[in-house]
N, C-alpha and C. Protein backbone atom coordinates (compact mmCIF):
# COMPACT_ATOMS: atom_id res chain seq x y z
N UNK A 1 131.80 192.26 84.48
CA UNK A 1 130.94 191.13 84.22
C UNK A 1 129.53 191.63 83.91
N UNK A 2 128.93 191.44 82.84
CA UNK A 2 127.58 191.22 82.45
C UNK A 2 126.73 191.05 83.13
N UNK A 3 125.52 191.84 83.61
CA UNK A 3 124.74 191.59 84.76
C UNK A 3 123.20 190.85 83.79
N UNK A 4 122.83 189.74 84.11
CA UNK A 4 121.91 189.32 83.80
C UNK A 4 120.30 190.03 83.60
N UNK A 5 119.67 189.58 82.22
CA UNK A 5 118.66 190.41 82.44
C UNK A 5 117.51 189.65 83.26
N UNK A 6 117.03 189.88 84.11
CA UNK A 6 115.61 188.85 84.47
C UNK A 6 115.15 188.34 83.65
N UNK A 7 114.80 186.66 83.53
CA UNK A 7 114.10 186.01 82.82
C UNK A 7 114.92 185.98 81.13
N UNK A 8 116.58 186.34 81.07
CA UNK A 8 116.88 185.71 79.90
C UNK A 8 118.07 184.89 80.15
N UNK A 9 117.89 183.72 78.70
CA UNK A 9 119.22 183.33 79.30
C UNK A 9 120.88 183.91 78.76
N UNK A 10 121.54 183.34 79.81
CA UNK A 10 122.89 183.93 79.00
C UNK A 10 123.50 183.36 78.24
N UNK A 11 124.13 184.36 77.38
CA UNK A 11 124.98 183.71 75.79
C UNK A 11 125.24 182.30 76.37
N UNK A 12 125.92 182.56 77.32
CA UNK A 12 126.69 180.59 77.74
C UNK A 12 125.60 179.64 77.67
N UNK A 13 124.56 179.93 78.33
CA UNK A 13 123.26 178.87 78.21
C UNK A 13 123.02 178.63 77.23
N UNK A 14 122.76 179.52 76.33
CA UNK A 14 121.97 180.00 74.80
C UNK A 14 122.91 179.20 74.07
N UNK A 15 124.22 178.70 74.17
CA UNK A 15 124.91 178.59 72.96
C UNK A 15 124.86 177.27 73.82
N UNK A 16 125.17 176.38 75.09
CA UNK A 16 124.94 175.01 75.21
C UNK A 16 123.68 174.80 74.64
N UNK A 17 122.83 175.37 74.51
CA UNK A 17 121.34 174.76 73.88
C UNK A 17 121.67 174.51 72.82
N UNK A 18 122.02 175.55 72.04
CA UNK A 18 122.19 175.25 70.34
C UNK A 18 122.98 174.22 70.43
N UNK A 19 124.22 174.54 71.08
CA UNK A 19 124.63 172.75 71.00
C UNK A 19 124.43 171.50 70.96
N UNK A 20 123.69 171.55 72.33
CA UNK A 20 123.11 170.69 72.57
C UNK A 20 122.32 169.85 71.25
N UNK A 21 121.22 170.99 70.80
CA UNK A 21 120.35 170.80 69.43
C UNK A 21 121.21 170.46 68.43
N UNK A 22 122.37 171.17 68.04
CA UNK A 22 123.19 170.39 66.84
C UNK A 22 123.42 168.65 67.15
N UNK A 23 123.71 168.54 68.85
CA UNK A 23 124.08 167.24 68.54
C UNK A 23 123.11 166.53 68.72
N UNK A 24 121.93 166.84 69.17
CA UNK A 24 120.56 165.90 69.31
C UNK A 24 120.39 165.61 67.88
N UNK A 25 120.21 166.41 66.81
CA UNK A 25 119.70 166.53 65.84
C UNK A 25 120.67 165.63 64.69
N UNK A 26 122.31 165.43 65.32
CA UNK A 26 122.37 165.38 64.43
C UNK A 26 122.95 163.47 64.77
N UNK A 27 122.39 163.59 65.83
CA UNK A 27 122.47 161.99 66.60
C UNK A 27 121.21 161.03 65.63
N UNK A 28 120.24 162.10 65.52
CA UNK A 28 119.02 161.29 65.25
C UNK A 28 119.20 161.25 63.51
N UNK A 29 120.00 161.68 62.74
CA UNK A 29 120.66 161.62 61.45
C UNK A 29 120.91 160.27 61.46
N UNK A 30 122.43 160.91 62.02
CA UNK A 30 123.31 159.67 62.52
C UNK A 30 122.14 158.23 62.23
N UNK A 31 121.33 158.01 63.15
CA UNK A 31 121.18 156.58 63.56
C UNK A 31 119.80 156.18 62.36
N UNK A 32 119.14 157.58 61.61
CA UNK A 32 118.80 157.29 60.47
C UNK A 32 119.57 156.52 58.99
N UNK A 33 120.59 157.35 59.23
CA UNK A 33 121.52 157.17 58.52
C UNK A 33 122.23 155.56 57.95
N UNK A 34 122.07 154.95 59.52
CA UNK A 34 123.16 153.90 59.96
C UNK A 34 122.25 152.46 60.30
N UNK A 35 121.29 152.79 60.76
CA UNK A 35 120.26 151.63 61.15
C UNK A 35 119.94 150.94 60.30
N UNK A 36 119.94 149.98 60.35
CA UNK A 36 119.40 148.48 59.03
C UNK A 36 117.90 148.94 58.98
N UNK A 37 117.31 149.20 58.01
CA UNK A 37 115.95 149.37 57.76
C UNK A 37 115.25 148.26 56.63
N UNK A 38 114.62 148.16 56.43
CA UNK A 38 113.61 147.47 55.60
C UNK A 38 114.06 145.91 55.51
N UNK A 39 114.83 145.63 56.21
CA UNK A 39 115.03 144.09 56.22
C UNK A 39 113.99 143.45 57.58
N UNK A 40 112.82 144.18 57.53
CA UNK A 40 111.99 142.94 58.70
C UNK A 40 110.57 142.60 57.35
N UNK A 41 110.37 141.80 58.17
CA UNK A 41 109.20 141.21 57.37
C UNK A 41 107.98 141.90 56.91
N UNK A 42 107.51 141.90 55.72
CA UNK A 42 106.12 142.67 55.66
C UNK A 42 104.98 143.15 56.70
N UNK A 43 104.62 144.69 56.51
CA UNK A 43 103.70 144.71 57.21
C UNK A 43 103.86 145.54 58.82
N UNK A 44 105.81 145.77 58.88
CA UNK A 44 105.69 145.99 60.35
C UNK A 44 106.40 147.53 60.28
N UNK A 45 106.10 147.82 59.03
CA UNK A 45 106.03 149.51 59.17
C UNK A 45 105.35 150.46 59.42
N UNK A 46 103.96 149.78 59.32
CA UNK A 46 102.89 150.62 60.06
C UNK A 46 103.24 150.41 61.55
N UNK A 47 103.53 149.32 62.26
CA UNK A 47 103.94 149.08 63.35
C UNK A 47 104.88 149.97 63.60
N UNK A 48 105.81 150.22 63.27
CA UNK A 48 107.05 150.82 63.45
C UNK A 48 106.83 152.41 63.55
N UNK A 49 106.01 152.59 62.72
CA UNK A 49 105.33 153.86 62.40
C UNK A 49 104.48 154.46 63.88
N UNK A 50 103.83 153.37 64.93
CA UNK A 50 103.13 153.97 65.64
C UNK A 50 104.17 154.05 66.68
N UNK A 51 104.83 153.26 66.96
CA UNK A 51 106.15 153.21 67.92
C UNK A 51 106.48 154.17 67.79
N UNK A 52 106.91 155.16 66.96
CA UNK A 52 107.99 156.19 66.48
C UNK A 52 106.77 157.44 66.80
N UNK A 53 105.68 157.37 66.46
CA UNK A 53 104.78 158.71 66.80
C UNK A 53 104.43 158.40 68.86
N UNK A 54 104.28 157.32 69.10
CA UNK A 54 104.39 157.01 70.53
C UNK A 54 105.65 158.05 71.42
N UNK A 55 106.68 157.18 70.78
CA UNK A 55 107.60 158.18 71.31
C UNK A 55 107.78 159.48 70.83
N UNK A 56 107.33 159.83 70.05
CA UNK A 56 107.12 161.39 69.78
C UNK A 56 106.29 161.89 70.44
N UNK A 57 104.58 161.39 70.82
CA UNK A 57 103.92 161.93 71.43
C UNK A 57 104.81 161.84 73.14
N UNK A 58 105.84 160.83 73.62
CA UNK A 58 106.60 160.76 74.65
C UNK A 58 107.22 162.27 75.20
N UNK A 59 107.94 162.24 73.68
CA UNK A 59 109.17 163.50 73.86
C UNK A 59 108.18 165.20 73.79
N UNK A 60 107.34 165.13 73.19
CA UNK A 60 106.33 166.50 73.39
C UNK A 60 105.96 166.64 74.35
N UNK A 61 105.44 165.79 75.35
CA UNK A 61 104.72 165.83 76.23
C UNK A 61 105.72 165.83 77.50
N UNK A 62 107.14 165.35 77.66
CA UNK A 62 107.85 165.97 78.42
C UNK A 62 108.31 167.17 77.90
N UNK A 63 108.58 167.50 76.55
CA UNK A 63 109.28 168.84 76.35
C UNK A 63 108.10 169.85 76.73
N UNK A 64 106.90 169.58 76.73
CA UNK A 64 105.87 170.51 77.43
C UNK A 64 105.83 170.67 79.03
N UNK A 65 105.93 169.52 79.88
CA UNK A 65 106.63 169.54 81.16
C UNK A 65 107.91 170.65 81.18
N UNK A 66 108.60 169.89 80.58
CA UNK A 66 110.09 171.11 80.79
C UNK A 66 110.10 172.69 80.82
N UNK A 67 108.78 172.85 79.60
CA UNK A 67 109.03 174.07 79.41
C UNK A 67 107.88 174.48 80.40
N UNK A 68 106.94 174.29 81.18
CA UNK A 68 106.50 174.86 82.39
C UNK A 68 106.83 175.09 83.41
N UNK A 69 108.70 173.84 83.19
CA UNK A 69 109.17 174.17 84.79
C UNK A 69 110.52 175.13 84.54
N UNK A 70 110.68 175.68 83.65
CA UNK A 70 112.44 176.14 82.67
C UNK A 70 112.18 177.44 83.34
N UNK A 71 113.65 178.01 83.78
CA UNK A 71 113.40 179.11 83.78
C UNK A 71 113.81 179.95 82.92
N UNK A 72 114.09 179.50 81.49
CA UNK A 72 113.79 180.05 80.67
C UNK A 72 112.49 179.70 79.28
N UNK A 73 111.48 179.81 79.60
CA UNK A 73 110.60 179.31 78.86
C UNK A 73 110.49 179.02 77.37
N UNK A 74 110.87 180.44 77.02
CA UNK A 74 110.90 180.69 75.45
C UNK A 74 111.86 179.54 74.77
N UNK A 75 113.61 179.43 75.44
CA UNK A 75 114.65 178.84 75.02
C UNK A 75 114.44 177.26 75.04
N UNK A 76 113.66 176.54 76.07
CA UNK A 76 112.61 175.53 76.11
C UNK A 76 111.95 175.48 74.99
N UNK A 77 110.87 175.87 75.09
CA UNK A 77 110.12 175.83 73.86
C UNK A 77 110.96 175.91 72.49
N UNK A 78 111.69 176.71 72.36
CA UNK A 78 112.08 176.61 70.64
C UNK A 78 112.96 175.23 70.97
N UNK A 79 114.07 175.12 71.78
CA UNK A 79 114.30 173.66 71.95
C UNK A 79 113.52 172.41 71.62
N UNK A 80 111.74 172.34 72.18
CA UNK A 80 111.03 171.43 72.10
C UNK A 80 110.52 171.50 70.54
N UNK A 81 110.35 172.48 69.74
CA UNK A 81 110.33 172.35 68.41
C UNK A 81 111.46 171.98 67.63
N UNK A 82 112.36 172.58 68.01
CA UNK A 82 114.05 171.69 67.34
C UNK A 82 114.17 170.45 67.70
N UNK A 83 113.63 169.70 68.29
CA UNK A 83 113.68 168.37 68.55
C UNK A 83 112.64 167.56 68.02
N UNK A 84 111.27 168.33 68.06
CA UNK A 84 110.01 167.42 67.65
C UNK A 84 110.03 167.70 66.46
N UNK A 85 110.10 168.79 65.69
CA UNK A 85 110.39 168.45 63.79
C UNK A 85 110.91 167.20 63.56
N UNK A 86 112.19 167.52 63.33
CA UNK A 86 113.08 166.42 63.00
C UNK A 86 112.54 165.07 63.29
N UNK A 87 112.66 164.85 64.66
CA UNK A 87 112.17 163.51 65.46
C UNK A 87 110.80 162.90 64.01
N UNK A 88 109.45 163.58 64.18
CA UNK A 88 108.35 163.55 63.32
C UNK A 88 108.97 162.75 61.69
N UNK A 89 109.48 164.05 61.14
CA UNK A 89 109.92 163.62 59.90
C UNK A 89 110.92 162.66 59.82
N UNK A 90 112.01 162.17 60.70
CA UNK A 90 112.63 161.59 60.55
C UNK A 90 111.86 160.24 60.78
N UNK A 91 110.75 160.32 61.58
CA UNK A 91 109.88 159.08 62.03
C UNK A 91 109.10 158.33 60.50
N UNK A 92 108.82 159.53 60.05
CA UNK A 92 108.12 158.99 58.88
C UNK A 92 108.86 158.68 57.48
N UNK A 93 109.83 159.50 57.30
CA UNK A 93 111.28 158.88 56.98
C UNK A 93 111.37 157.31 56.49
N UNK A 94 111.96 157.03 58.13
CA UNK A 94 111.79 155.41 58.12
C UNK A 94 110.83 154.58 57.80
N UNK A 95 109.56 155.49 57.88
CA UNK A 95 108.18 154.11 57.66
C UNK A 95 108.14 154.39 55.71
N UNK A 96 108.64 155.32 54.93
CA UNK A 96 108.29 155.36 54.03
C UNK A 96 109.43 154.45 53.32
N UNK A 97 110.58 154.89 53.68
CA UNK A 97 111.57 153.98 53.14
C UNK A 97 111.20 152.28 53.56
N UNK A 98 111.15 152.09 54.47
CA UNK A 98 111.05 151.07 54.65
C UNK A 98 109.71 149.88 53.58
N UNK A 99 108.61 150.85 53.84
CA UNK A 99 107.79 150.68 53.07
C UNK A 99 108.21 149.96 51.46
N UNK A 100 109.08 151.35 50.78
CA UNK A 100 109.68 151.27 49.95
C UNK A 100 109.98 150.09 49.43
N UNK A 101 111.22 149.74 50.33
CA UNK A 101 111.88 148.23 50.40
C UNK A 101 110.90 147.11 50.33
N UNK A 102 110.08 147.12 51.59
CA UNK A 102 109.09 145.60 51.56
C UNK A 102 108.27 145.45 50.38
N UNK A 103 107.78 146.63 50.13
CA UNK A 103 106.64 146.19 49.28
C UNK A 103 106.91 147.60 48.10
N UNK A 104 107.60 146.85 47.23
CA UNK A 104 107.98 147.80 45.63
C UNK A 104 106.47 147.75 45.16
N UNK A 105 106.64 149.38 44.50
CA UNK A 105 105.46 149.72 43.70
C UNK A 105 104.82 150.44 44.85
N UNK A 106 105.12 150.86 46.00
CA UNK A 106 104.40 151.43 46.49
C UNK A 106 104.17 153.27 46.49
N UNK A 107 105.47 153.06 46.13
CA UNK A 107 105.67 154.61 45.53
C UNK A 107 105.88 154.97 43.90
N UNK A 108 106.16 155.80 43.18
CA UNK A 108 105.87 155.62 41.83
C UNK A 108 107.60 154.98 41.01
N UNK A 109 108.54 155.72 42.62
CA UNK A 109 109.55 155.21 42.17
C UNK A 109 110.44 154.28 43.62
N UNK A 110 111.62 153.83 43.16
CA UNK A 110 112.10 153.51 44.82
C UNK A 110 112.65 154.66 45.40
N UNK A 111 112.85 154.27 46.60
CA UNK A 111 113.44 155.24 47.66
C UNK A 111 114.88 155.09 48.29
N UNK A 112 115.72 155.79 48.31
CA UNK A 112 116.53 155.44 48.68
C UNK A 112 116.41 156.12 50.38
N UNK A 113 117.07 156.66 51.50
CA UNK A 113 117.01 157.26 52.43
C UNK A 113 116.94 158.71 52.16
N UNK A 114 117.49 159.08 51.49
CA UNK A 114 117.55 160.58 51.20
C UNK A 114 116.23 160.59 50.84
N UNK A 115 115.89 160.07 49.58
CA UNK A 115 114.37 160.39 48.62
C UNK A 115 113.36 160.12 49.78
N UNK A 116 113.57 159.02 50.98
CA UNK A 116 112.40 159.44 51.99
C UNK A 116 112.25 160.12 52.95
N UNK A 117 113.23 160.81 52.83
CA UNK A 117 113.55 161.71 54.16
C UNK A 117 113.13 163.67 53.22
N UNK A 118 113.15 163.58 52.18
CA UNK A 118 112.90 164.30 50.71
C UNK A 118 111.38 164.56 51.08
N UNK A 119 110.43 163.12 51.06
CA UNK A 119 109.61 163.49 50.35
C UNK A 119 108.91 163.53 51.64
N UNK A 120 109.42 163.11 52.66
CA UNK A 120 108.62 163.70 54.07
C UNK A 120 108.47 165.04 54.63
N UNK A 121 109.69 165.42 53.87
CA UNK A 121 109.83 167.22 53.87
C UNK A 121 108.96 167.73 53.38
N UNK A 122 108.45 167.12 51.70
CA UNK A 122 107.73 168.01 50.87
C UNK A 122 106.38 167.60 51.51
N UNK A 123 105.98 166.63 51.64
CA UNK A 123 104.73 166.26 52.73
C UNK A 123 104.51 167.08 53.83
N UNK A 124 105.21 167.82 54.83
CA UNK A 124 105.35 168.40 55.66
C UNK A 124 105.12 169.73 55.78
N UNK A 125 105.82 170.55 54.42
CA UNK A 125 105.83 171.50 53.79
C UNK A 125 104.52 171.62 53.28
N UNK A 126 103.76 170.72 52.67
CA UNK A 126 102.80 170.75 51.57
C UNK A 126 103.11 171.29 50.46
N UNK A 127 104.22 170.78 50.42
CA UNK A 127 104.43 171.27 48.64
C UNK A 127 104.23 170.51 47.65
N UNK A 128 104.39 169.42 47.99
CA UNK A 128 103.62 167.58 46.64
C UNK A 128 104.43 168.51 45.82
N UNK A 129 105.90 168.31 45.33
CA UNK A 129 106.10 168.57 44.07
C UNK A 129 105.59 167.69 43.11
N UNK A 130 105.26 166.48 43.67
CA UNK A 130 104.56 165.35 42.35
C UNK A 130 105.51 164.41 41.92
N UNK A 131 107.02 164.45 42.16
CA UNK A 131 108.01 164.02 41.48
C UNK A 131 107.81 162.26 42.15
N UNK A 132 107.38 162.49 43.55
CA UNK A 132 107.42 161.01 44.03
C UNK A 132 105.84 161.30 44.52
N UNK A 133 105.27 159.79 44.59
CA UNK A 133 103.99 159.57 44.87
C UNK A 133 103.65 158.50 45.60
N UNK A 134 103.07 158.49 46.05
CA UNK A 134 102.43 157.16 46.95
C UNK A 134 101.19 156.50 46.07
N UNK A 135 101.65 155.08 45.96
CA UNK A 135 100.91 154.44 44.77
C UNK A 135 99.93 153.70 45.80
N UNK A 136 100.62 152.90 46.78
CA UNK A 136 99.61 151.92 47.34
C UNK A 136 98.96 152.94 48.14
N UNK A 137 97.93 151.44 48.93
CA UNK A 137 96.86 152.11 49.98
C UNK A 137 97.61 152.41 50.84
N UNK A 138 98.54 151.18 51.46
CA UNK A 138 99.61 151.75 52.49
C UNK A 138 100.01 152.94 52.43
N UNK A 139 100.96 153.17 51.57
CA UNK A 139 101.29 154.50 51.56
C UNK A 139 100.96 155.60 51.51
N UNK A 140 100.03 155.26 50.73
CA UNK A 140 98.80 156.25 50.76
C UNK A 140 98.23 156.48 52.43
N UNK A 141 98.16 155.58 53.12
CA UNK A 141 97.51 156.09 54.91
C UNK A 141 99.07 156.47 55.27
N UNK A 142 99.84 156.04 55.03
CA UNK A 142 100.77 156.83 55.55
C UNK A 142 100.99 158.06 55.24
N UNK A 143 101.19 158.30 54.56
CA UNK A 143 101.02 159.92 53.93
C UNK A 143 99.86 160.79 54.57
N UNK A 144 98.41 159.77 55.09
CA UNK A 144 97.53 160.84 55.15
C UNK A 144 97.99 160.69 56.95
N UNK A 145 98.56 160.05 57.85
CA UNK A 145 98.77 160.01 58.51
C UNK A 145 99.58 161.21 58.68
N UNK A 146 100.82 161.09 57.74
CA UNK A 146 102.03 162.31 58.56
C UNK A 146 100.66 163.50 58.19
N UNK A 147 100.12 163.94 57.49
CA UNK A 147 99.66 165.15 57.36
C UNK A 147 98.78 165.29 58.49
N UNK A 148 98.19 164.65 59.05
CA UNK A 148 97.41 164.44 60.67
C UNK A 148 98.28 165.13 61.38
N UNK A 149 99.43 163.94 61.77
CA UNK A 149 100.38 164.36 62.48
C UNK A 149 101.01 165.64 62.24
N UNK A 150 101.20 166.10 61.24
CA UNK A 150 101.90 167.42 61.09
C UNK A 150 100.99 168.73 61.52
N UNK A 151 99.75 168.33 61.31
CA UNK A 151 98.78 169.68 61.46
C UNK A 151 98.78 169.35 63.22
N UNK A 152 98.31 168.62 63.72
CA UNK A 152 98.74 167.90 65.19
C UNK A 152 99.84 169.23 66.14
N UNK A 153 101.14 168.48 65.37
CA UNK A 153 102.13 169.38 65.97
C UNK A 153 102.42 170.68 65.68
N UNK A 154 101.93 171.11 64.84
CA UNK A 154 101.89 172.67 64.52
C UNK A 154 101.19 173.08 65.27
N UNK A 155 99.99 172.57 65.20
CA UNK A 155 98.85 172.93 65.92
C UNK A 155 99.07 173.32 67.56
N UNK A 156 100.07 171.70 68.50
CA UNK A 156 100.76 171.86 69.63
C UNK A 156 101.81 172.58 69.78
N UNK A 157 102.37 172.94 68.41
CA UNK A 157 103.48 173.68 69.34
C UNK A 157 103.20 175.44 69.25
N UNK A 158 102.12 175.80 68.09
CA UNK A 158 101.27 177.44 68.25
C UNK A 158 100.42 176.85 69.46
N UNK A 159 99.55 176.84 70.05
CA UNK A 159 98.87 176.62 71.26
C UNK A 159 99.58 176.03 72.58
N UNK A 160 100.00 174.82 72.53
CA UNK A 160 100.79 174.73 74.02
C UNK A 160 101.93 175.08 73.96
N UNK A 161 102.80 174.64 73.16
CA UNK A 161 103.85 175.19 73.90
C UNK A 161 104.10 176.82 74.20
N UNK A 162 103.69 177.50 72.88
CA UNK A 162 103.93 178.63 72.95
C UNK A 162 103.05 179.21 74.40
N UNK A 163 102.01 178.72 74.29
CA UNK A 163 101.11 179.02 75.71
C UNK A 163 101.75 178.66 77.18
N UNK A 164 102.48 177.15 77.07
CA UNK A 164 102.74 177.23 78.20
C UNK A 164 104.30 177.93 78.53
N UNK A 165 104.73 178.12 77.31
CA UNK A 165 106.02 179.46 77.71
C UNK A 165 105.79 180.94 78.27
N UNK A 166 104.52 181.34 77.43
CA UNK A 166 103.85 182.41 78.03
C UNK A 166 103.67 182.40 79.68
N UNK A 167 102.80 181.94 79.89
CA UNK A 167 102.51 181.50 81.23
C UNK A 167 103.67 180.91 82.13
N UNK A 168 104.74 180.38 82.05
CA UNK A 168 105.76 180.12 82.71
C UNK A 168 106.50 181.47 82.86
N UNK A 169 106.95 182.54 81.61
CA UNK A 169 107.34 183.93 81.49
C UNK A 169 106.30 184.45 82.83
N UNK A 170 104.93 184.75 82.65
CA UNK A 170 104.40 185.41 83.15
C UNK A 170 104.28 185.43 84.72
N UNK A 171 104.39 183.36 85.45
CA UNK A 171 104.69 183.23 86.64
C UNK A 171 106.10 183.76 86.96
N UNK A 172 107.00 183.55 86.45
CA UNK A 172 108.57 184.24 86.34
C UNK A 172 108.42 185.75 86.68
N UNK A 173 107.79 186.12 85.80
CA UNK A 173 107.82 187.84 86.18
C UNK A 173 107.20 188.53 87.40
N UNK A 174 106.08 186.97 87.37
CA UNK A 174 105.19 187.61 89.15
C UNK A 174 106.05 187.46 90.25
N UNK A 175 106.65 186.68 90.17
CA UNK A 175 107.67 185.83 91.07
C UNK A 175 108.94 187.32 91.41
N UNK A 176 109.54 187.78 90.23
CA UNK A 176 110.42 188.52 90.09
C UNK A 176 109.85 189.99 90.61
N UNK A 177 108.74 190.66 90.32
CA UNK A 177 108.12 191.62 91.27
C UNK A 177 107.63 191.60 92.43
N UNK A 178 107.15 190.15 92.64
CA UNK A 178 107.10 190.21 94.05
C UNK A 178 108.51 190.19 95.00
N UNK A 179 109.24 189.75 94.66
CA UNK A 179 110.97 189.61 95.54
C UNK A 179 111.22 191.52 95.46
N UNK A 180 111.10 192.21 94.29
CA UNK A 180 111.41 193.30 93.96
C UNK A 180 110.42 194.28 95.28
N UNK A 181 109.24 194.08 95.31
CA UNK A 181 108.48 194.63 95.82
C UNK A 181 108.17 194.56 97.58
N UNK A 182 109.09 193.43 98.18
CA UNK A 182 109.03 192.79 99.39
C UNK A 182 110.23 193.45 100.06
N UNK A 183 110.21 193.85 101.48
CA UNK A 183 110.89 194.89 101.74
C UNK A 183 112.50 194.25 102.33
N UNK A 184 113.30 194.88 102.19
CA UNK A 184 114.23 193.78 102.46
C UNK A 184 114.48 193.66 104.39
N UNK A 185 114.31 192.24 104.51
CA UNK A 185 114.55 191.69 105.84
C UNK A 185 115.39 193.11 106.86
N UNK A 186 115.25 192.95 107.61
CA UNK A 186 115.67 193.67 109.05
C UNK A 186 117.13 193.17 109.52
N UNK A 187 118.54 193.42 109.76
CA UNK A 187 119.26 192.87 109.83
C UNK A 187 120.03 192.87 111.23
């Protein structure tokens, strides 16, 4: 049997995570995919839009909890970025499509789900291939919104998370030399 290294996890853990992440990831498809969108009344996609960054700022801010208390930090953290991408873009996703739907002409062309889930990528990316555009004002703050938000979470997940994985590693390792260094009990 495989003797564990301090502070990593094992293949078995490592591969329920990825799992795990395939099916988180591909749950939140799924219900992109499947959910009635753009049939509410004008106007409640900006609404919808803050709901969806709410609970994003929700899910960061426990996946930053988690990964201070994990004892594997690192595997945490890339977890909390495999979840908050997606989550983000898929958030804005819906407000663009939806958009789409209520109020035509807001983009240069329509959207179907794919084309907004497309052009939230290239938004994200910063690549503006140009092919789709945001015509209105709406869309237009939406757009300047995800780019907020995107520099936001880049921003959180190079500084905290990665920081507070560091620092969770680093209590881990104090933790692990001190047991190493403590003499063993008297029997």
């Amino acid at each position: 049997m495989a003797t564990l290294q301090p502070g990593r996890p094992s293949r078995r853990l490592a591969t329920l995570v990825i799992l795990r992440l395939c099916l988180v990831t591909a749950a939140m498809f799924w219900v992109y995919a499947t959910v009635p969108l753009g049939e509410r009344p004008e106007g409640t996609a900006l609404v919808g839009l803050l709901v969806s960054l709410l609970v994003l700022a929700i899910v960061v801010v426990w996946q930053i909890y988690a990964v201070t208390r994990s004892p594997f930090p690192r595997l945490r953290a890339v977890e909390a970025v495999t979840v908050s991408v997606p989550l983000l873009l898929l958030s804005f996703s819906v407000c663009y499509f939806v958009t789409a739907q209520t109020e035509p002409g807001s983009f240069n062309e329509a959207l179907t789900r794919v084309d907004a889930f497309y052009f939230s990528v290239t938004v994200f990316a910063t690549v503006g291939f140009g092919d789709i555009v945001a015509t209105s004002t709406l869309a237009r703050v939406q757009v300047t919104a995800q780019m907020i938000a995107d520099l936001v979470l880049i921003g959180l997940i190079a500084k905290v998370l990665v920081g507070a994985a560091q620092r969770r590693r680093q209590a881990l390792d104090a933790e692990r030399r001190a047991r190493e260094s403590d003499p063993a009990p008297d029997g």
